[in-house]
PDB file of N, CA and C in Angstrom:
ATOM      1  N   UNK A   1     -86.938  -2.564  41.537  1.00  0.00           N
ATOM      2  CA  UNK A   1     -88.177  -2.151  42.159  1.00  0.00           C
ATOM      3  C   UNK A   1     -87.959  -2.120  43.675  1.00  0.00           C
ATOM      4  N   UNK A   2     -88.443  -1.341  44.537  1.00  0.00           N
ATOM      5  CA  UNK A   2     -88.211  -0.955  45.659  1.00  0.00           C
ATOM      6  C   UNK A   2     -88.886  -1.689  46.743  1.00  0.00           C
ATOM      7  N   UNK A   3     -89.228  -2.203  47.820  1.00  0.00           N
ATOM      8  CA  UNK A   3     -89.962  -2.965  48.320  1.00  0.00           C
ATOM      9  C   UNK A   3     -91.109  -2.060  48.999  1.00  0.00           C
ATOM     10  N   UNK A   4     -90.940  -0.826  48.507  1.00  0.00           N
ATOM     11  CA  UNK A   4     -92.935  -0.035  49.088  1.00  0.00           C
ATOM     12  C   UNK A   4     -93.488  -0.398  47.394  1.00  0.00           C
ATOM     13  N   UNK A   5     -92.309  -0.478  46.347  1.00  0.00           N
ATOM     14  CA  UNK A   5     -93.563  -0.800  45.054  1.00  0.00           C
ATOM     15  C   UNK A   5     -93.612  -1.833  45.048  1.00  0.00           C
ATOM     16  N   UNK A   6     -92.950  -3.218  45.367  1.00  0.00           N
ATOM     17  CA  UNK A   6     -93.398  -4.378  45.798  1.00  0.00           C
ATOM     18  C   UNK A   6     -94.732  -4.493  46.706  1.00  0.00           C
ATOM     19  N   UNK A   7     -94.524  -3.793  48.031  1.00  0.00           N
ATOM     20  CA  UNK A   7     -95.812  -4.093  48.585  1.00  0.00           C
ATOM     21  C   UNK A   7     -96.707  -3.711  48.267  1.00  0.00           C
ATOM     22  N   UNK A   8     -97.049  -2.411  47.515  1.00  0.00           N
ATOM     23  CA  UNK A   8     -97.751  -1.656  46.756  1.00  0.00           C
ATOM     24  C   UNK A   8     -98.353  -2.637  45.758  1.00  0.00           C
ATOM     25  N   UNK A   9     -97.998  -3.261  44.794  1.00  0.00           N
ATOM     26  CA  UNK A   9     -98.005  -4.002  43.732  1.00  0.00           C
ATOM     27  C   UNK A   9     -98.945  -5.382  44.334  1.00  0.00           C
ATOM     28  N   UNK A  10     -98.867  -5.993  45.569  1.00  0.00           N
ATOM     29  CA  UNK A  10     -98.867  -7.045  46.086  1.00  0.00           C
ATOM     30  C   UNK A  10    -100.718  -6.769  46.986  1.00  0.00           C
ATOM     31  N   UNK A  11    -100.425  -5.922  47.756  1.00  0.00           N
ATOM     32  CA  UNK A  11    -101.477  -4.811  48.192  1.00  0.00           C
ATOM     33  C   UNK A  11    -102.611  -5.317  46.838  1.00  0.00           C
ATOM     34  N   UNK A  12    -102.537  -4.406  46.036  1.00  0.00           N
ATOM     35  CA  UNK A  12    -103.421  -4.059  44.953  1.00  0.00           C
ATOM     36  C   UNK A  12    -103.675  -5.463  44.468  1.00  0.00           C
ATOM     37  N   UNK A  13    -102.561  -6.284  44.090  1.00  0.00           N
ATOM     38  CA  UNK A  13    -103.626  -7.643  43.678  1.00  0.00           C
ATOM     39  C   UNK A  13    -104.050  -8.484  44.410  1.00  0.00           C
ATOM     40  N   UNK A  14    -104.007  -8.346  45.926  1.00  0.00           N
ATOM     41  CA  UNK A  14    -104.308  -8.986  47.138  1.00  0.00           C
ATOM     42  C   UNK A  14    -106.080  -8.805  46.812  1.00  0.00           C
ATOM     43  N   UNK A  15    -106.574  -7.062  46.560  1.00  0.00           N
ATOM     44  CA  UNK A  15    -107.326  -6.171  47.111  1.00  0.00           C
ATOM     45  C   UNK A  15    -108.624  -6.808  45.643  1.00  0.00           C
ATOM     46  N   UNK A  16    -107.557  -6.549  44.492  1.00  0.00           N
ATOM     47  CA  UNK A  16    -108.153  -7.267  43.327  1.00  0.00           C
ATOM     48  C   UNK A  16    -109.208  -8.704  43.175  1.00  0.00           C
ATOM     49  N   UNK A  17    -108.363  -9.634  44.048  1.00  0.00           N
ATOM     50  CA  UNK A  17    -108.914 -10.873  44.225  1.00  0.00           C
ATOM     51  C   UNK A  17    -109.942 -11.275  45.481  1.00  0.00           C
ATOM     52  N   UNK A  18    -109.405 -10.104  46.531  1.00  0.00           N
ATOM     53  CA  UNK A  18    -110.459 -10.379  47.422  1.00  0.00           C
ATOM     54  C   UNK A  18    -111.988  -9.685  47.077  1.00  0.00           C
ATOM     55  N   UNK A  19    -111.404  -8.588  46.335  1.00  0.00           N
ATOM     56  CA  UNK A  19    -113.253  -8.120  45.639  1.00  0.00           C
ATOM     57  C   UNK A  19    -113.723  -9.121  44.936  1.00  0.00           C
ATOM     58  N   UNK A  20    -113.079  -9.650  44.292  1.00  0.00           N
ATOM     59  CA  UNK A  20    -113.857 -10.593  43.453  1.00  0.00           C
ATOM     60  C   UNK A  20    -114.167 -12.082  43.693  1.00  0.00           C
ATOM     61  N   UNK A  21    -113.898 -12.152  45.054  1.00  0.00           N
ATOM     62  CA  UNK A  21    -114.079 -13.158  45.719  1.00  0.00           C
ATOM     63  C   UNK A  21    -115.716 -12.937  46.545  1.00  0.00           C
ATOM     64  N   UNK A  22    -115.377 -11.948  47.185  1.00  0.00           N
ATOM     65  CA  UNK A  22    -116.319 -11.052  48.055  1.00  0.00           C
ATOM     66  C   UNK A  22    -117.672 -10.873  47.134  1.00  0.00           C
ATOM     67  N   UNK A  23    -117.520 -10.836  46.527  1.00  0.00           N
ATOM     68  CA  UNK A  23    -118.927 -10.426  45.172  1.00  0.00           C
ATOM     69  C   UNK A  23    -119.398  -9.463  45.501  1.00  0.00           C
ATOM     70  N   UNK A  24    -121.099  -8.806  45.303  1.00  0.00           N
ATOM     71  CA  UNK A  24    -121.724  -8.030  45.475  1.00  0.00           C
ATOM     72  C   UNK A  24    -122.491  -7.217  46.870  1.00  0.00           C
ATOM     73  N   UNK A  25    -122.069  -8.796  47.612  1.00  0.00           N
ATOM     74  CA  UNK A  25    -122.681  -8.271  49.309  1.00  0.00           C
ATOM     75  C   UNK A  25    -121.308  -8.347  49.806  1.00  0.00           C
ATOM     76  N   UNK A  26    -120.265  -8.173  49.559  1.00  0.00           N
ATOM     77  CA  UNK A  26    -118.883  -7.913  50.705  1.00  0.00           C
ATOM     78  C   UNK A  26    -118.801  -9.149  51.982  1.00  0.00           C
ATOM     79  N   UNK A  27    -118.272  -8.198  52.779  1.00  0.00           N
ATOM     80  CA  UNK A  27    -118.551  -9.425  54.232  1.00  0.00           C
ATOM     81  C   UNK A  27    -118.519  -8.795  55.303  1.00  0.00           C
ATOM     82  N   UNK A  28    -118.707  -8.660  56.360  1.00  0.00           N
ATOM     83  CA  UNK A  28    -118.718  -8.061  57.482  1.00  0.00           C
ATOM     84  C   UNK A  28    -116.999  -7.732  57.753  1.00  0.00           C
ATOM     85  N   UNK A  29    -116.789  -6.852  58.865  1.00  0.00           N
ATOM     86  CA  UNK A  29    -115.507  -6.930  58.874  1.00  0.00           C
ATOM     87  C   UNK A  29    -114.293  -7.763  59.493  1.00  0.00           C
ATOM     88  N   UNK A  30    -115.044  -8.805  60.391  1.00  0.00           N
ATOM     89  CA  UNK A  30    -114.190  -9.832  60.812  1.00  0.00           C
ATOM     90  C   UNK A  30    -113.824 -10.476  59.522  1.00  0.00           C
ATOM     91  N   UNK A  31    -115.243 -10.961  58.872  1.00  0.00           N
ATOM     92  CA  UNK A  31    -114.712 -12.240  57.412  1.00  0.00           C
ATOM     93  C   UNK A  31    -113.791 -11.022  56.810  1.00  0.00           C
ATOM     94  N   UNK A  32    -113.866 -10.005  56.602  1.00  0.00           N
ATOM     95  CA  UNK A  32    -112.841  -9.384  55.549  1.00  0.00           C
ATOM     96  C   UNK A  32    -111.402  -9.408  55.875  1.00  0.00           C
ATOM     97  N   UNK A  33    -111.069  -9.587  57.311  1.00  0.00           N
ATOM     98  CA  UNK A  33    -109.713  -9.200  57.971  1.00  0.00           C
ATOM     99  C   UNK A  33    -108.733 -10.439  57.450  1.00  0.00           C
ATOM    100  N   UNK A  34    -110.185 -11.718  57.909  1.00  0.00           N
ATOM    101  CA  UNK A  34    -109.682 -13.460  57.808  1.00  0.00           C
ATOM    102  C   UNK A  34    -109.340 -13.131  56.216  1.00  0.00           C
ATOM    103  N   UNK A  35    -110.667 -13.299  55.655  1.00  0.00           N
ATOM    104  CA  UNK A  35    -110.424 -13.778  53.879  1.00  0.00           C
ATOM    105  C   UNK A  35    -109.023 -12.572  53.594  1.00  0.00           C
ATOM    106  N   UNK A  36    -108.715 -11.460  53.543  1.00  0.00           N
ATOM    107  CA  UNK A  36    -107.709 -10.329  53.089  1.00  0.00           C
ATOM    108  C   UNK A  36    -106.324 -11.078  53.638  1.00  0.00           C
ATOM    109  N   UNK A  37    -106.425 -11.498  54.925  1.00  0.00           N
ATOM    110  CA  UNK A  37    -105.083 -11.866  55.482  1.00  0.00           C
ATOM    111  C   UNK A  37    -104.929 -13.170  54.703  1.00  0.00           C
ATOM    112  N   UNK A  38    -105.350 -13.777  54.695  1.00  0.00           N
ATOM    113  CA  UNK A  38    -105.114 -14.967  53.646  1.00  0.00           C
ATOM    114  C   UNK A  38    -104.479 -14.479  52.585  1.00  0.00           C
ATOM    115  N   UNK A  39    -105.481 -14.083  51.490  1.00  0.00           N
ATOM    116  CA  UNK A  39    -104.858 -13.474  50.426  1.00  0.00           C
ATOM    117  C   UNK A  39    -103.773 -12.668  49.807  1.00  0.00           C
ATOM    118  N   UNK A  40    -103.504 -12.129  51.060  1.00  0.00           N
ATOM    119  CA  UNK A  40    -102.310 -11.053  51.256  1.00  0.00           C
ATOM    120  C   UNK A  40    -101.250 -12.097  51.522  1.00  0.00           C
ATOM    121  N   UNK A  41    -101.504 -12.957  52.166  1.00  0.00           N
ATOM    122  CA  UNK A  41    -100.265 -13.904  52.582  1.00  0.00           C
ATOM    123  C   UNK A  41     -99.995 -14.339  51.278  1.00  0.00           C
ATOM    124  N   UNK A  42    -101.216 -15.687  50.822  1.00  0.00           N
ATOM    125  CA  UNK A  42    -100.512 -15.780  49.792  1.00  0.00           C
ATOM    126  C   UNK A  42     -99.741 -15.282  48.511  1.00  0.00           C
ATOM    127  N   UNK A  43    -100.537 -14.206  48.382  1.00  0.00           N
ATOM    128  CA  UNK A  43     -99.663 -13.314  46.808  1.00  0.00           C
ATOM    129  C   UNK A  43     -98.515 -12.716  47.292  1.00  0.00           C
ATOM    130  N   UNK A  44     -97.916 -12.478  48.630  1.00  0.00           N
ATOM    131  CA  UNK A  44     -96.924 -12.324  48.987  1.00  0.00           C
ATOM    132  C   UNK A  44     -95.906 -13.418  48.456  1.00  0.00           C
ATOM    133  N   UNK A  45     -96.383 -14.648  49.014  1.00  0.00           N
ATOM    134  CA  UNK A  45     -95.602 -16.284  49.386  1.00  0.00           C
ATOM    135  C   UNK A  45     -95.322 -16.066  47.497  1.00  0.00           C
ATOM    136  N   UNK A  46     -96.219 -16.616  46.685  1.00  0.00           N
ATOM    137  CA  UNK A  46     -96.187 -16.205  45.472  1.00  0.00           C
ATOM    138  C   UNK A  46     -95.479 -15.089  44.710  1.00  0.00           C
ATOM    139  N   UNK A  47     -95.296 -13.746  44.961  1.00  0.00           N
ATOM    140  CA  UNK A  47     -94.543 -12.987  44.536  1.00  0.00           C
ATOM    141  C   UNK A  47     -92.806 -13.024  44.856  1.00  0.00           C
ATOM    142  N   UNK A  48     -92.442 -13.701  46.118  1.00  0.00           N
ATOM    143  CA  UNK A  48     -91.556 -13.573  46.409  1.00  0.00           C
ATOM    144  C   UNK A  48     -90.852 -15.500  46.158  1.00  0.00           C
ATOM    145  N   UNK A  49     -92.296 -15.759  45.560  1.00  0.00           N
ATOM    146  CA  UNK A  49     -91.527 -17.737  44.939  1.00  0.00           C
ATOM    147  C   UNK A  49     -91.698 -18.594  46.157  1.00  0.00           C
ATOM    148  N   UNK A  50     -92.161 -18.344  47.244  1.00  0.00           N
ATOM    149  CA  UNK A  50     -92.339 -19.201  48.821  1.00  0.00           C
ATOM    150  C   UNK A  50     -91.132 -19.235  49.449  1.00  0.00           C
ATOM    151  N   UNK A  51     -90.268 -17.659  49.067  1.00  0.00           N
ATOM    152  CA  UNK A  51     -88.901 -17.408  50.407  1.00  0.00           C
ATOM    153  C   UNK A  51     -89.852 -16.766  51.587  1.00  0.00           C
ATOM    154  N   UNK A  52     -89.701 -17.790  52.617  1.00  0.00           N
ATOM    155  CA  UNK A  52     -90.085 -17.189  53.444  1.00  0.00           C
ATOM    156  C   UNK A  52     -89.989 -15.638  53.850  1.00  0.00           C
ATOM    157  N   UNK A  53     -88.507 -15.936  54.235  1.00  0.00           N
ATOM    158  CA  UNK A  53     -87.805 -14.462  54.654  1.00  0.00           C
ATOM    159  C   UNK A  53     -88.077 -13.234  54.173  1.00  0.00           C
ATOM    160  N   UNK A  54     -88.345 -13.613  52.751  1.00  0.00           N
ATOM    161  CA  UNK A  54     -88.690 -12.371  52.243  1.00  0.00           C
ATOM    162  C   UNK A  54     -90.042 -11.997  52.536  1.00  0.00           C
ATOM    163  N   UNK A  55     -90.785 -12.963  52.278  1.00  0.00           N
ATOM    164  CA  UNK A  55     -92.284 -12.392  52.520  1.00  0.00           C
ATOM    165  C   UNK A  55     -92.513 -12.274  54.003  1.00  0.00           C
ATOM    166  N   UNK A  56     -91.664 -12.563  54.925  1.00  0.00           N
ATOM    167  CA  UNK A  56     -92.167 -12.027  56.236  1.00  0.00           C
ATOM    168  C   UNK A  56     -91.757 -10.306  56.050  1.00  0.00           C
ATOM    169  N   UNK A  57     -90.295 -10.421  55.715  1.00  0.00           N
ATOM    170  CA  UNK A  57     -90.041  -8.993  55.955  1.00  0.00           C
ATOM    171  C   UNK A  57     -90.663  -8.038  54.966  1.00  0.00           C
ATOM    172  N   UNK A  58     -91.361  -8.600  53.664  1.00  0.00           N
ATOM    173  CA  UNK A  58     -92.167  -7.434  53.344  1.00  0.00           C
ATOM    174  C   UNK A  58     -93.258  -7.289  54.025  1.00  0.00           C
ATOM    175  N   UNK A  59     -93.914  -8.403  54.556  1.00  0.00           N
ATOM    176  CA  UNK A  59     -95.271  -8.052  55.345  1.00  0.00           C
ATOM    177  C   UNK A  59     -94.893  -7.403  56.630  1.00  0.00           C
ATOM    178  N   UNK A  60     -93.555  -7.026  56.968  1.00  0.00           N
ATOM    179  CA  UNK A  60     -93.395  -6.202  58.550  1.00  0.00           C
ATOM    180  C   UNK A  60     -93.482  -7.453  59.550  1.00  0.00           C
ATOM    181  N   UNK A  61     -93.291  -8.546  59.413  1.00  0.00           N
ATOM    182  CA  UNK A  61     -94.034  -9.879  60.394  1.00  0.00           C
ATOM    183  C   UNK A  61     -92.334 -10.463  60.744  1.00  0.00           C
ATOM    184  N   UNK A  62     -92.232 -11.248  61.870  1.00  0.00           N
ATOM    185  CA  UNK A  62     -91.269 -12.485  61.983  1.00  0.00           C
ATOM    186  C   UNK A  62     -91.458 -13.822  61.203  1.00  0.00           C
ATOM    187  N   UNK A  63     -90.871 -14.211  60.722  1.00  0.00           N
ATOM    188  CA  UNK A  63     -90.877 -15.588  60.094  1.00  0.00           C
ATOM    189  C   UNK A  63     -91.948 -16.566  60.913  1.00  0.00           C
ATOM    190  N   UNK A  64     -91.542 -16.714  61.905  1.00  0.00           N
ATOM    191  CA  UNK A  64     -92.641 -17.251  62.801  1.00  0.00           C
ATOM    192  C   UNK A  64     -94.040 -16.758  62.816  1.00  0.00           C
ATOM    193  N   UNK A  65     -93.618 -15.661  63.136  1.00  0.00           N
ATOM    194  CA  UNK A  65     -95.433 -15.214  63.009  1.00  0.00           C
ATOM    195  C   UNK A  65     -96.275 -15.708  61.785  1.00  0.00           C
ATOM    196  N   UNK A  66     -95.345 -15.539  60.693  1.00  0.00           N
ATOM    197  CA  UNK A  66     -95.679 -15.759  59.017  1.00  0.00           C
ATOM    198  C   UNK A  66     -96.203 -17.716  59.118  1.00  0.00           C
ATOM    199  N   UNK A  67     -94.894 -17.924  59.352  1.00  0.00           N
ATOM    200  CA  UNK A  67     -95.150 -19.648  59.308  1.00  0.00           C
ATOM    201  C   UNK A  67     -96.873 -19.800  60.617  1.00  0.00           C
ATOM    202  N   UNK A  68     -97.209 -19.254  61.265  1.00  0.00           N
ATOM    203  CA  UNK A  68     -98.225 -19.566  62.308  1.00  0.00           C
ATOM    204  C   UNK A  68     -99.487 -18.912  61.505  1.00  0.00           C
ATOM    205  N   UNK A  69     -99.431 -18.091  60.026  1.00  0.00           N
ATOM    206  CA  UNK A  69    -100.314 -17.638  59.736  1.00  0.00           C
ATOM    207  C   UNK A  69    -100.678 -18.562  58.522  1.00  0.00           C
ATOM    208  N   UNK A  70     -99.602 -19.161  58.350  1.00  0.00           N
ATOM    209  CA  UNK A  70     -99.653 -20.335  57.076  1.00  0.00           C
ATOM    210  C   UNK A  70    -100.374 -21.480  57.494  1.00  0.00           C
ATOM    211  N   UNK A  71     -99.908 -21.811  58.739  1.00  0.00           N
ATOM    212  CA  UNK A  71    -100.613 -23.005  59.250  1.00  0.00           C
ATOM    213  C   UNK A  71    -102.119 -22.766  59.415  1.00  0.00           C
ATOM    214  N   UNK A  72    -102.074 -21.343  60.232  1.00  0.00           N
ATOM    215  CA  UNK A  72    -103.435 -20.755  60.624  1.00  0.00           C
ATOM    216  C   UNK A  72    -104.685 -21.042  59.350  1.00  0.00           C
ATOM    217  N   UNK A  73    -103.850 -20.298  58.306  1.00  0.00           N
ATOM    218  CA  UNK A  73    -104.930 -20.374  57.209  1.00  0.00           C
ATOM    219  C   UNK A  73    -105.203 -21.924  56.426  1.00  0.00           C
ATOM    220  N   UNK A  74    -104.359 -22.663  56.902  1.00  0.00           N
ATOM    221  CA  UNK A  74    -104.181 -23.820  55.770  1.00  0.00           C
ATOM    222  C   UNK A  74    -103.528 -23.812  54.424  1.00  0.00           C
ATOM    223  N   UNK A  75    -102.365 -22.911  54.760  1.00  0.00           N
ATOM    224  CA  UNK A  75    -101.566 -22.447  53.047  1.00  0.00           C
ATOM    225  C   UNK A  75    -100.841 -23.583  52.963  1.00  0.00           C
ATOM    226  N   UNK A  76    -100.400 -24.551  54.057  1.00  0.00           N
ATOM    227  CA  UNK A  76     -99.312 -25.544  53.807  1.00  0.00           C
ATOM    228  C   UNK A  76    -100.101 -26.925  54.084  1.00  0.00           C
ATOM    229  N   UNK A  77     -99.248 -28.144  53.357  1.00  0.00           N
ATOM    230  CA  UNK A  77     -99.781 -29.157  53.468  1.00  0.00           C
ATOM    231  C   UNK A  77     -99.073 -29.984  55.212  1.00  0.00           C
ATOM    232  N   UNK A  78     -99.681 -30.480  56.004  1.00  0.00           N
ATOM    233  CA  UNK A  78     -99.229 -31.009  57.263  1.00  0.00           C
ATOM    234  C   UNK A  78     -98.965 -31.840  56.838  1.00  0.00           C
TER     235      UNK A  78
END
């Protein structure tokens, strides 16, 4: 599998869970950017098993940036 049908694949169940998180009234578009970037992180971290490396470079990001979005969101335990 290629890594645009990886992100493709990853995308779509990111998009899956945040609707159904979101319910019937959505959210404005700041909460959507926060709650989506979360979600996107994690089913990344998850699809790729928590290699970093990989899930930075499918998200287009530096490792760093990735690890500052983990902390950001609270994906890791301090």
């Amino acid at each position: 599998m290629s890594s645009h049908q990886n992100l493709q694949q990853i995308i779509t169940q990111s998009a899956t869970q945040y609707l159904q998180q979101a319910g019937t009234s959505g959210r404005l578009l700041y909460d959507f950017n926060k709650a989506f970037e979360k979600i996107i992180i994690e089913t990344t971290l998850n699809f790729y098993q928590n290699n970093i490396s990989s899930a930075a470079k499918a998200l287009g990001i530096s490792r760093t940036s990735l690890y500052k979005k983990i902390k950001h969101h609270n994906l890791i335990e301090s």
